[in-house]
Protein backbone atom coordinates (compact mmCIF):
# COMPACT_ATOMS: atom_id res chain seq x y z
CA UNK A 1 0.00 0.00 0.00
CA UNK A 2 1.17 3.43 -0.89
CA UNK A 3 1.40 6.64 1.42
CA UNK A 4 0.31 9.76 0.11
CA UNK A 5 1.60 13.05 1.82
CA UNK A 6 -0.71 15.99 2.48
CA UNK A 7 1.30 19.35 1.41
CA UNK A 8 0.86 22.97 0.91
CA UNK A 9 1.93 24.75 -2.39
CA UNK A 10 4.26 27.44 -1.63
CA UNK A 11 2.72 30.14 -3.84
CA UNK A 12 -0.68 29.74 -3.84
CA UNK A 13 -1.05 27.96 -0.86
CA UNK A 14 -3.54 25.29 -1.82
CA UNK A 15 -3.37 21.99 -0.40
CA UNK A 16 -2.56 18.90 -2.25
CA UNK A 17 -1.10 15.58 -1.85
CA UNK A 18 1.35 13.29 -3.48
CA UNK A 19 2.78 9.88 -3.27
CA UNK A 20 5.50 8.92 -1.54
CA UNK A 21 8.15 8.67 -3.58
CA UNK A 22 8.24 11.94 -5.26
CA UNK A 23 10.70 14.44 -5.55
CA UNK A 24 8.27 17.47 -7.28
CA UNK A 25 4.61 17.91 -7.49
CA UNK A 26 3.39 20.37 -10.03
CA UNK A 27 0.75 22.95 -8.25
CA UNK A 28 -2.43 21.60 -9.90
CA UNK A 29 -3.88 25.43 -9.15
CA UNK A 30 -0.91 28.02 -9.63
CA UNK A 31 1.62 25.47 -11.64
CA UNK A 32 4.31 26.20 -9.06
CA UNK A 33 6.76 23.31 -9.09
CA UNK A 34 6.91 22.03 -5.74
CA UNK A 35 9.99 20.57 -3.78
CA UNK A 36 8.70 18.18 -1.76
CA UNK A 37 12.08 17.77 0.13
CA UNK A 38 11.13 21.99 1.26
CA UNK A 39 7.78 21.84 2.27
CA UNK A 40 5.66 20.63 5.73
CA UNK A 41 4.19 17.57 5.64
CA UNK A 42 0.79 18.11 7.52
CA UNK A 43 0.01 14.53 7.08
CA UNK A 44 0.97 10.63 5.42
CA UNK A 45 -2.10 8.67 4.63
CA UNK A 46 -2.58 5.34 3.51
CA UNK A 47 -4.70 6.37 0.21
CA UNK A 48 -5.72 9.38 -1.76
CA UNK A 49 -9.00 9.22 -1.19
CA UNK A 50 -8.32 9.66 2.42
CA UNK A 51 -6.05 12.51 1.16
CA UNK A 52 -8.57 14.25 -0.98
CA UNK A 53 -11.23 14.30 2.09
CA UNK A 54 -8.91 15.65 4.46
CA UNK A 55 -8.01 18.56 2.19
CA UNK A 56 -11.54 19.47 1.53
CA UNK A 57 -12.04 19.12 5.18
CA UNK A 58 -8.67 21.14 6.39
CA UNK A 59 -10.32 23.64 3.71
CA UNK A 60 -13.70 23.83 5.08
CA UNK A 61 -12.29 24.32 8.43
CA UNK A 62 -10.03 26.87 7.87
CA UNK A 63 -12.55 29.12 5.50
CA UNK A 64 -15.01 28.98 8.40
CA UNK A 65 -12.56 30.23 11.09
CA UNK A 66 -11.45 32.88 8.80
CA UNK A 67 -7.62 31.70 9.13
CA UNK A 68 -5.09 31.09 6.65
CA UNK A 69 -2.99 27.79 7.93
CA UNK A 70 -3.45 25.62 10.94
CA UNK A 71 -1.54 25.74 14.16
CA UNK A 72 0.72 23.42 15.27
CA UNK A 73 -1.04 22.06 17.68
CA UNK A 74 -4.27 21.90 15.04
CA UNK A 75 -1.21 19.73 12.50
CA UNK A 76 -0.71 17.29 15.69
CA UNK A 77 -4.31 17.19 16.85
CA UNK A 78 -4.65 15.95 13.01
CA UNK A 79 -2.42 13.51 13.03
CA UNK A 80 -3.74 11.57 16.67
CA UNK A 81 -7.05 11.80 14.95
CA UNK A 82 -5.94 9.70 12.24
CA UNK A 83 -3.70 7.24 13.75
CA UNK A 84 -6.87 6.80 16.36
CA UNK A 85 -8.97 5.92 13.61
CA UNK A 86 -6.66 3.77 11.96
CA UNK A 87 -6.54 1.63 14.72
CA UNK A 88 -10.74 1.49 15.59
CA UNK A 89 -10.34 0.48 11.83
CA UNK A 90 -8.01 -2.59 12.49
């Protein structure tokens, strides 16, 4: 099974995901090309479905609070959340 990372474009900041093994992503929004050795990793998932709901969800959030990024705490919060459902899942 794959991981897919959860990242941020640079320039445009829109969130996006890619597998594993990359090196770049191409910005599907601004057409930045994105180092993926350079940017945060907010979160590895096990498929990109689960990648493509968390972005829309991360997005909803953070339109509704009127923010532009997530805290730390809000990236680690995240990331419990996941590996807690991961394992209910098992």
């Amino acid at each position: 099974m794959s991981t897919y990372r959860v990242i941020r474009c640079p320039g445009c900041h829109q969130f996006t995901y890619t597998d594993q093994y990359g090196k770049w992503k191409l910005c599907p929004v601004c057409g930045e090309v994105i180092s993926l050795e350079r940017v945060p990793i907010y979160l590895e998932v096990d498929d990109f479905s689960q990648a493509e709901v968390l972005i829309k969800e991360v997005e909803r959030y953070l339109y509704r609070s009127g923010r532009l990024d997530l805290t730390p705490a809000e990236v680690d919060l995240i990331r419990e959340k996941y590996l807690a459902w991961l394992h209910a899942a098992v």
